[in-house]
Protein backbone atom coordinates (compact mmCIF):
# COMPACT_ATOMS: atom_id res chain seq x y z
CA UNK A 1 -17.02 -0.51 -9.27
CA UNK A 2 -13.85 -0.55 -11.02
CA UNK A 3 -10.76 -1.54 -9.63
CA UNK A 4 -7.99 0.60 -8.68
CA UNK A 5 -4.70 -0.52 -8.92
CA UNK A 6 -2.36 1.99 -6.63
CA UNK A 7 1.27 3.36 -7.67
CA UNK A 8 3.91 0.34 -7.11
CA UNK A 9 6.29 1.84 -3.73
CA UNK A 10 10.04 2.74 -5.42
CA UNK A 11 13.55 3.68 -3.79
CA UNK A 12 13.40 6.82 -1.96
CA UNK A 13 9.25 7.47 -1.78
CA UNK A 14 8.14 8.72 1.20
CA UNK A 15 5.54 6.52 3.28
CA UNK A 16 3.17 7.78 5.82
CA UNK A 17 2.57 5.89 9.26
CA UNK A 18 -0.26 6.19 11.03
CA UNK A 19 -2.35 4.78 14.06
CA UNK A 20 -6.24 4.36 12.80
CA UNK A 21 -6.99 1.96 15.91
CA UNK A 22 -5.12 1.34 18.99
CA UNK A 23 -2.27 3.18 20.23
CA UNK A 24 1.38 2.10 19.78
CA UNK A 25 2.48 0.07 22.81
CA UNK A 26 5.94 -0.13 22.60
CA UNK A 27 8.12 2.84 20.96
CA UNK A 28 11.09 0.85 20.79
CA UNK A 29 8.82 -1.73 18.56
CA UNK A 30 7.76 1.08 16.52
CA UNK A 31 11.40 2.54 16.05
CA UNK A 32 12.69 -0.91 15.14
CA UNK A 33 9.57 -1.25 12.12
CA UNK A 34 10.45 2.28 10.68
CA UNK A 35 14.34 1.23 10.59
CA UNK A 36 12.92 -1.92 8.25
CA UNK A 37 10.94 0.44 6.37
CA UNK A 38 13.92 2.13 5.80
CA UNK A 39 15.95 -0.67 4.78
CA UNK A 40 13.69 -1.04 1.68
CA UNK A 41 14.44 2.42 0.92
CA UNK A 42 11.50 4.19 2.24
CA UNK A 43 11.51 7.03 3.98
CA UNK A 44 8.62 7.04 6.71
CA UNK A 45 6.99 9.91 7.76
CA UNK A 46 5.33 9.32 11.43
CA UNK A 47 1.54 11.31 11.49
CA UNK A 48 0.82 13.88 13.40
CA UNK A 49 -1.45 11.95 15.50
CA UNK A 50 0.49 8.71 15.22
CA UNK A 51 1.57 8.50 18.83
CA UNK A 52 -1.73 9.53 20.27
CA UNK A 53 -3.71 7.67 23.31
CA UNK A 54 -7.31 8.35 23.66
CA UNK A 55 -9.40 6.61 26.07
CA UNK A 56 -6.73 4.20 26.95
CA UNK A 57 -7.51 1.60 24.28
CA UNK A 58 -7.86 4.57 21.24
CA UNK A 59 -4.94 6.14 19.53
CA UNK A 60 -6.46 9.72 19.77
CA UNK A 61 -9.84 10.26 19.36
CA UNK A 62 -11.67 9.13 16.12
CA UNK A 63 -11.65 12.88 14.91
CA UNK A 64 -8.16 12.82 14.60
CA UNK A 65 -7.57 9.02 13.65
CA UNK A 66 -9.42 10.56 11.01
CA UNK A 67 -8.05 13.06 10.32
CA UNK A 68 -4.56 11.49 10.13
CA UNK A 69 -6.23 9.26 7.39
CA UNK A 70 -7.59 11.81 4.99
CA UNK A 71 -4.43 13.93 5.26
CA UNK A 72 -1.83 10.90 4.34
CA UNK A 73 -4.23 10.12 1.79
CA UNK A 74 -4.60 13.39 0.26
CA UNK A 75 -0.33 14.35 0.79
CA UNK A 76 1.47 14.51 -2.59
CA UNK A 77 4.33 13.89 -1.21
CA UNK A 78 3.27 10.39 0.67
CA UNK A 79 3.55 7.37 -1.77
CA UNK A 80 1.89 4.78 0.42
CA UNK A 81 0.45 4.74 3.90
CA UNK A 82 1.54 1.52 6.46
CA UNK A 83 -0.47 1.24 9.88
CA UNK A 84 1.36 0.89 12.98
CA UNK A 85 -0.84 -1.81 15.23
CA UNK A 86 -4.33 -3.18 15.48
CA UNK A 87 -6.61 -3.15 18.38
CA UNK A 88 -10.46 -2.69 17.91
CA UNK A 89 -11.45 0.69 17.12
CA UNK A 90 -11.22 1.23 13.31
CA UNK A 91 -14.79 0.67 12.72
CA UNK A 92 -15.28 4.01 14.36
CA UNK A 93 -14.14 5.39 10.94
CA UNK A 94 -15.94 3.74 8.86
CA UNK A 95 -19.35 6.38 8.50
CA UNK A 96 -16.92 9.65 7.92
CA UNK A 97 -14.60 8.38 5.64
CA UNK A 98 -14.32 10.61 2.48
CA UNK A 99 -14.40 7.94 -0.30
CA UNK A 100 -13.62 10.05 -3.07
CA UNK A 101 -10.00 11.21 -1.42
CA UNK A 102 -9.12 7.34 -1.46
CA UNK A 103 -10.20 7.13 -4.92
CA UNK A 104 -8.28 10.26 -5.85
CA UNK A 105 -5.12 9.41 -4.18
CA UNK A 106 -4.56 5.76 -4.59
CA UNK A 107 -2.31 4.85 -2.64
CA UNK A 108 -0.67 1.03 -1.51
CA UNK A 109 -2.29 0.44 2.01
CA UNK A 110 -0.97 -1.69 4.68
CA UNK A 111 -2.10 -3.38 7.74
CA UNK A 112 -4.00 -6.32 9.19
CA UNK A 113 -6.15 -7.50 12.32
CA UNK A 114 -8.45 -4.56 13.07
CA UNK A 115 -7.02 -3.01 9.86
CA UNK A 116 -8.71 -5.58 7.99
CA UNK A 117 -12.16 -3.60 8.25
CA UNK A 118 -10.10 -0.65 6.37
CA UNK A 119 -8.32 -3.08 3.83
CA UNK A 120 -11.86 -4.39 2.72
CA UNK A 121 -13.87 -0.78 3.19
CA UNK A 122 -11.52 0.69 0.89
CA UNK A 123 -11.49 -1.83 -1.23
CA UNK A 124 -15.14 -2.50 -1.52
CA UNK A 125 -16.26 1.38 -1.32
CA UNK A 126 -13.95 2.89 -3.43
CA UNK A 127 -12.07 -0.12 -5.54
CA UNK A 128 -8.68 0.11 -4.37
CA UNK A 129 -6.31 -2.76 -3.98
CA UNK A 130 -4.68 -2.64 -0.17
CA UNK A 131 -2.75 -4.99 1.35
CA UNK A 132 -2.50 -7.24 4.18
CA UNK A 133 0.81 -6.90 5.46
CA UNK A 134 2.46 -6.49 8.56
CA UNK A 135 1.95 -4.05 10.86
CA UNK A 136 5.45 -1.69 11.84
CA UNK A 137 5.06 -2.09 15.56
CA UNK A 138 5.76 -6.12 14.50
CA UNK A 139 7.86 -5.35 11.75
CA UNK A 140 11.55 -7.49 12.09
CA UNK A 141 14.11 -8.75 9.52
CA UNK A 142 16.42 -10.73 12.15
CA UNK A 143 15.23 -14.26 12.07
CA UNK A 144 14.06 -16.74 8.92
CA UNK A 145 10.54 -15.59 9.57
CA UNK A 146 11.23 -11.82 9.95
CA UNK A 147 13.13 -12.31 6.65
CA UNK A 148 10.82 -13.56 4.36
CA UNK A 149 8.16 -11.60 5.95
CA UNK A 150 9.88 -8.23 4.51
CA UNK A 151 11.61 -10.00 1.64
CA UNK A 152 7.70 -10.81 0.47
CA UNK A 153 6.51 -6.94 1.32
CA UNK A 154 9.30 -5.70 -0.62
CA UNK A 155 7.92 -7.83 -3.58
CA UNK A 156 4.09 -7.37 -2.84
CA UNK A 157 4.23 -3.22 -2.36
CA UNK A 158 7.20 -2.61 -5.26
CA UNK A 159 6.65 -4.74 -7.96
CA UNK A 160 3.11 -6.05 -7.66
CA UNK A 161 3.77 -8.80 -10.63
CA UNK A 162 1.95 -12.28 -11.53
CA UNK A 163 3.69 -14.70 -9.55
CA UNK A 164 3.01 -18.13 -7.50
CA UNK A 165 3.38 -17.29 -3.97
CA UNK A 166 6.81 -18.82 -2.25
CA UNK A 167 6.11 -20.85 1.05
CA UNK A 168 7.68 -20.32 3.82
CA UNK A 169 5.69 -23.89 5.39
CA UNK A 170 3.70 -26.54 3.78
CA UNK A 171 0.09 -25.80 2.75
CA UNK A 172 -2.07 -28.26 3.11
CA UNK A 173 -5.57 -28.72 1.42
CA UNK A 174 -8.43 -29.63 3.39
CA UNK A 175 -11.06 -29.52 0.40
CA UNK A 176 -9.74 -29.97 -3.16
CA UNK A 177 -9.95 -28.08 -6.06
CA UNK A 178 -8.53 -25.51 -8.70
CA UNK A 179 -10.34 -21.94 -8.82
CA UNK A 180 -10.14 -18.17 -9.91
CA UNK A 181 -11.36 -15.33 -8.09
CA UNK A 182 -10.40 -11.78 -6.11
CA UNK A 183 -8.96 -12.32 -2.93
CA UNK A 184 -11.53 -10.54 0.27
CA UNK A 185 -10.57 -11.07 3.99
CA UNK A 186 -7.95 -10.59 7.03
CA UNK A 187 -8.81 -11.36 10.71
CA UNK A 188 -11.79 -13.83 11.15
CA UNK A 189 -13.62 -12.02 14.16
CA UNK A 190 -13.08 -8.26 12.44
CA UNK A 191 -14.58 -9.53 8.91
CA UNK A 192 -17.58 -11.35 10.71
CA UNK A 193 -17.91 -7.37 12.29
CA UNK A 194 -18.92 -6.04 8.89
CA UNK A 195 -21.75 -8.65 7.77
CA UNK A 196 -24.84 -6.90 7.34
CA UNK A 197 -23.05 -3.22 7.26
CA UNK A 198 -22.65 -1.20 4.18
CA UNK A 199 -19.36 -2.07 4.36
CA UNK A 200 -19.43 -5.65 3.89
CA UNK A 201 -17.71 -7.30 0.87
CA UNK A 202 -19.25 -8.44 -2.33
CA UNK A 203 -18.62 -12.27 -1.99
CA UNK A 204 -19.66 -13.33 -5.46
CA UNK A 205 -16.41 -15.11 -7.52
CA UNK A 206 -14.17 -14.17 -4.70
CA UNK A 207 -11.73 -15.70 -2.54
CA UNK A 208 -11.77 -15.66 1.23
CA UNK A 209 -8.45 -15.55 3.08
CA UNK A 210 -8.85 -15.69 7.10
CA UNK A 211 -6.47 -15.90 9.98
CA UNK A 212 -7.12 -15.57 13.91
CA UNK A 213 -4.95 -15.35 16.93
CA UNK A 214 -6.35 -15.60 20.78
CA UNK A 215 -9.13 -17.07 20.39
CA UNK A 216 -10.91 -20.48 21.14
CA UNK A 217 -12.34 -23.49 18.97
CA UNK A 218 -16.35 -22.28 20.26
CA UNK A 219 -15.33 -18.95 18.80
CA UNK A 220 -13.53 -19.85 15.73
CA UNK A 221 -16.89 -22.08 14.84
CA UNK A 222 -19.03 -19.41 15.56
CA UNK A 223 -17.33 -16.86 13.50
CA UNK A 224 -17.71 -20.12 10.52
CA UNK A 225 -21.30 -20.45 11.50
CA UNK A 226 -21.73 -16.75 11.03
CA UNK A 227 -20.22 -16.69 7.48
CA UNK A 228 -22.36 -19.75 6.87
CA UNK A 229 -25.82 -18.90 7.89
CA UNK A 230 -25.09 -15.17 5.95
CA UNK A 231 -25.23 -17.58 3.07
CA UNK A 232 -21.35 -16.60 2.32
CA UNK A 233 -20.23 -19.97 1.29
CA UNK A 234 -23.07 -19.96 -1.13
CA UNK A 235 -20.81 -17.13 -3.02
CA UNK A 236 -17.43 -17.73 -2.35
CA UNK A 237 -15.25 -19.39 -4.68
CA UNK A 238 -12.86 -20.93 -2.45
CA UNK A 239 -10.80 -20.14 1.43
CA UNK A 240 -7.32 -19.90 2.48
CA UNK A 241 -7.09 -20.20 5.75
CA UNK A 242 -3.55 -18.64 7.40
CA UNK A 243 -2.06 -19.32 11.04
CA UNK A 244 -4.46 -19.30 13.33
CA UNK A 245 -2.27 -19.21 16.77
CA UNK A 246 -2.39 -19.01 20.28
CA UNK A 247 -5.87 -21.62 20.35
CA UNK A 248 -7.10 -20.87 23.66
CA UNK A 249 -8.84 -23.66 26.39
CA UNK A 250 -13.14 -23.05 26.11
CA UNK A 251 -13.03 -22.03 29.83
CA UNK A 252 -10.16 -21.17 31.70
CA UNK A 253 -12.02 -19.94 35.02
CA UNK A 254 -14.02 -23.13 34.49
CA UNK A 255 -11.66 -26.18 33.53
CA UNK A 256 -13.45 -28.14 35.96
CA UNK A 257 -17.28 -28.02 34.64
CA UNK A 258 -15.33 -28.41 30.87
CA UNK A 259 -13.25 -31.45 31.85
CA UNK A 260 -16.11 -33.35 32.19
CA UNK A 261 -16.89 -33.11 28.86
CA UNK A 262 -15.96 -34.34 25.33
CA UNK A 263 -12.94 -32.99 24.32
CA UNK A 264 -13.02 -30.44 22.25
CA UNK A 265 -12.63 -30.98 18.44
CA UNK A 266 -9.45 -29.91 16.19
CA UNK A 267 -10.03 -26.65 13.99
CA UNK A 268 -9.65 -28.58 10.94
CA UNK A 269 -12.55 -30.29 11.95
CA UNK A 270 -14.36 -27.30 12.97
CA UNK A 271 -14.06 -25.88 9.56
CA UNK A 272 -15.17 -28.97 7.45
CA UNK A 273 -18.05 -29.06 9.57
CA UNK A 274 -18.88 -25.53 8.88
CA UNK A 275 -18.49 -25.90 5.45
CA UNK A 276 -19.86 -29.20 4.55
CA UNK A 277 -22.07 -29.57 2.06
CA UNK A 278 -19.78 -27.29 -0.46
CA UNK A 279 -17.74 -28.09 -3.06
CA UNK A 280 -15.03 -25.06 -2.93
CA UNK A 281 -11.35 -26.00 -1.99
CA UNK A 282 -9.85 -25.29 1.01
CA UNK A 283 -6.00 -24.49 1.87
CA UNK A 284 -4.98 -24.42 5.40
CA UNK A 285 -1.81 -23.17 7.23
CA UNK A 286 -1.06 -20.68 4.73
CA UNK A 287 1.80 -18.25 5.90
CA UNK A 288 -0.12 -15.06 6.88
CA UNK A 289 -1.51 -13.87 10.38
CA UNK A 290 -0.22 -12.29 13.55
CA UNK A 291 3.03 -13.83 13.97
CA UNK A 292 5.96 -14.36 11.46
CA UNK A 293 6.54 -15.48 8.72
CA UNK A 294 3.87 -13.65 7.01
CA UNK A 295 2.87 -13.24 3.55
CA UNK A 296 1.60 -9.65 2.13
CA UNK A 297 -1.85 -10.72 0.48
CA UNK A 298 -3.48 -7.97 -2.30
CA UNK A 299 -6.55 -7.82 -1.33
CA UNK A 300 -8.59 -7.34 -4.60
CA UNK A 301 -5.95 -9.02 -6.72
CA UNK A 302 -7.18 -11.80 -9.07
CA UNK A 303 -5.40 -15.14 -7.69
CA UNK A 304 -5.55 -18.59 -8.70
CA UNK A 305 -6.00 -21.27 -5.60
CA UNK A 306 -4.94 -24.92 -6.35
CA UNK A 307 -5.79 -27.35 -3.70
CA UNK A 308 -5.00 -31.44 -4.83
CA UNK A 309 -6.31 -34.25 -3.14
CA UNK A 310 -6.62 -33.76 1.05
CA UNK A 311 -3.50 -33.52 2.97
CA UNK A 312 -1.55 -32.66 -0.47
CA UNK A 313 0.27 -29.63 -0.89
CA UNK A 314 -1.33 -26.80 -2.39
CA UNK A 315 -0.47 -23.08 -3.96
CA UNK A 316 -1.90 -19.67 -4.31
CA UNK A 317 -0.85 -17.86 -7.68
CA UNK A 318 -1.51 -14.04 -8.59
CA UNK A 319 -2.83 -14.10 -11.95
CA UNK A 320 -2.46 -10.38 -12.92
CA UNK A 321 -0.36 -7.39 -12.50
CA UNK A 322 -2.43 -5.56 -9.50
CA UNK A 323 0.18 -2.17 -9.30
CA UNK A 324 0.57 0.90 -11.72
């Protein structure tokens, strides 16, 4: 399929916000993300359904996630479309989306976490470039992080240039090597969701980018082991691996029957184990996941990934303009 390349975001373009997943927890968060949006110039117009709580964890049923969705999509007046949180339920979408109103009404996409099963849907059933960028419930400009986390967006979503990628901290290589390919991926556990669905990504020549928050070294090398035994590192040109924060203990109603044990291994272990016995190079720590600083990563864009020797400093370039 041919790759779509939305409309570059200008001064003054209206940008719909919706909730395709979870509902927004704090309005005061939310309030504070659309003031940023703002900031850049945007001026954000809240769906209908936005604010929505369905079933506790749902932000209105999946009818009208839905049909908040279609309808931002298909409104002339909407320029680009920015998610407000995560949570779990945007696979619920997945079956009834109408393809061919994405592909009519390209539009620059925004979100992560659960959002990355609509980032890489899109993208994979209808060709469009989205993004993974922050979400507005998280959006902030007050501290270093905040500011290069929307000082990146505004660079990603309105000028969508060739560039090397400005660090925020050092990224380190774990596996060397220089490679080209289109970047797939987002959260770690979500992506794993989609192998073996229709709505899994074509891995051949592309780049995986992965990040995970919560979640424990047995799960992080299950979610590896996953990817592996799917024979997706038998495709994949090479993996940039972002902040994966908040590592959780194996057991924490159990630290007893664990303490007797080996002590767990480091992630960086975990994922050279995982991924031993290929060649493709490996960046780690990259400055993208669920906290701040975070990059805004085209997914679909063309990058170049240079990793030197181990524990050297590597780079991500975009090789190609990927907005109209």
């Amino acid at each position: 399929m041919d790759i779509i390349k939305p409309r570059k975001l200008k001064t003054g373009d209206v940008v719909g916000v919706i909730s395709p997943s979870s509902p927004v927890i704090s309005k005061r968060d939310l309030s504070r993300g659309m003031k940023v949006l703002e900031s850049l110039g945007f001026k954000p117009k809240l769906a209908p359904r936005a604010l929505e709580v369905h079933a506790n964890y749902q932000a209105g049923t999946r009818e009208e996630r839905l049909t908040d969705l279609h309808s931002m999509f298909a409104d002339d007046e909407v320029r680009g479309i920015f998610c407000t949180s995560g949570g779990y339920a945007s696979i619920q979408l997945l079956q009834d989306i109408d393809w061919d109103i994405v592909r009519k009404n390209p539009k620059v996409f925004v979100g992560y976490s659960d959002i990355t099963t609509l980032l890489n849907s899109m993208y994979e059933k209808s060709g469009l470039i989205t993004f993974h960028g922050p979400m507005i419930e998280g959006l902030m400009g007050e501290t270093k992080g905040g500011k290069y986390t929307v000082k990146n967006l505004k660079e990603t979503v309105m000028k969508g240039e060739a560039r090397k990628l400005t660090t925020f901290t050092e990224w380190k290589t774990l596996k060397p090597g220089k490679v080209e390919g289109h970047l797939v991926g987002g959260n770690l556990n979500v992506l794993t969701a989609l192998l073996g669905t229709p709505y899994e990504p074509k891995w051949d020549g592309k780049i995986l980018f992965w990040e995970e928050v919560n979640e424990t070294i047995e799960g992080l090398d299950n979610y590896l082991w996953r990817l592996r035994i799917s024979k997706i590192f038998k495709k994949i040109e090479g993996m940039i691996i972002g902040k994966v924060t908040d590592i959780q203990s194996i057991d924490d109603d159990d630290n007893d029957k664990w303490a007797t044990l080996e002590k767990p291994p480091v992630l960086e272990d975990v994922i050279l184990r995982a991924t031993e016995g290929f060649n493709f190079p490996i960046l780690y720590g990259v400055d993208f996941g669920h906290d701040v600083p975070s990059l805004t990563l085209p997914v679909g864009a063309r990058v170049n990934l240079n990793c030197p020797a181990p524990g050297r400093i590597g780079s991500i370039s975009i090789l190609e303009k990927y907005l109209d």
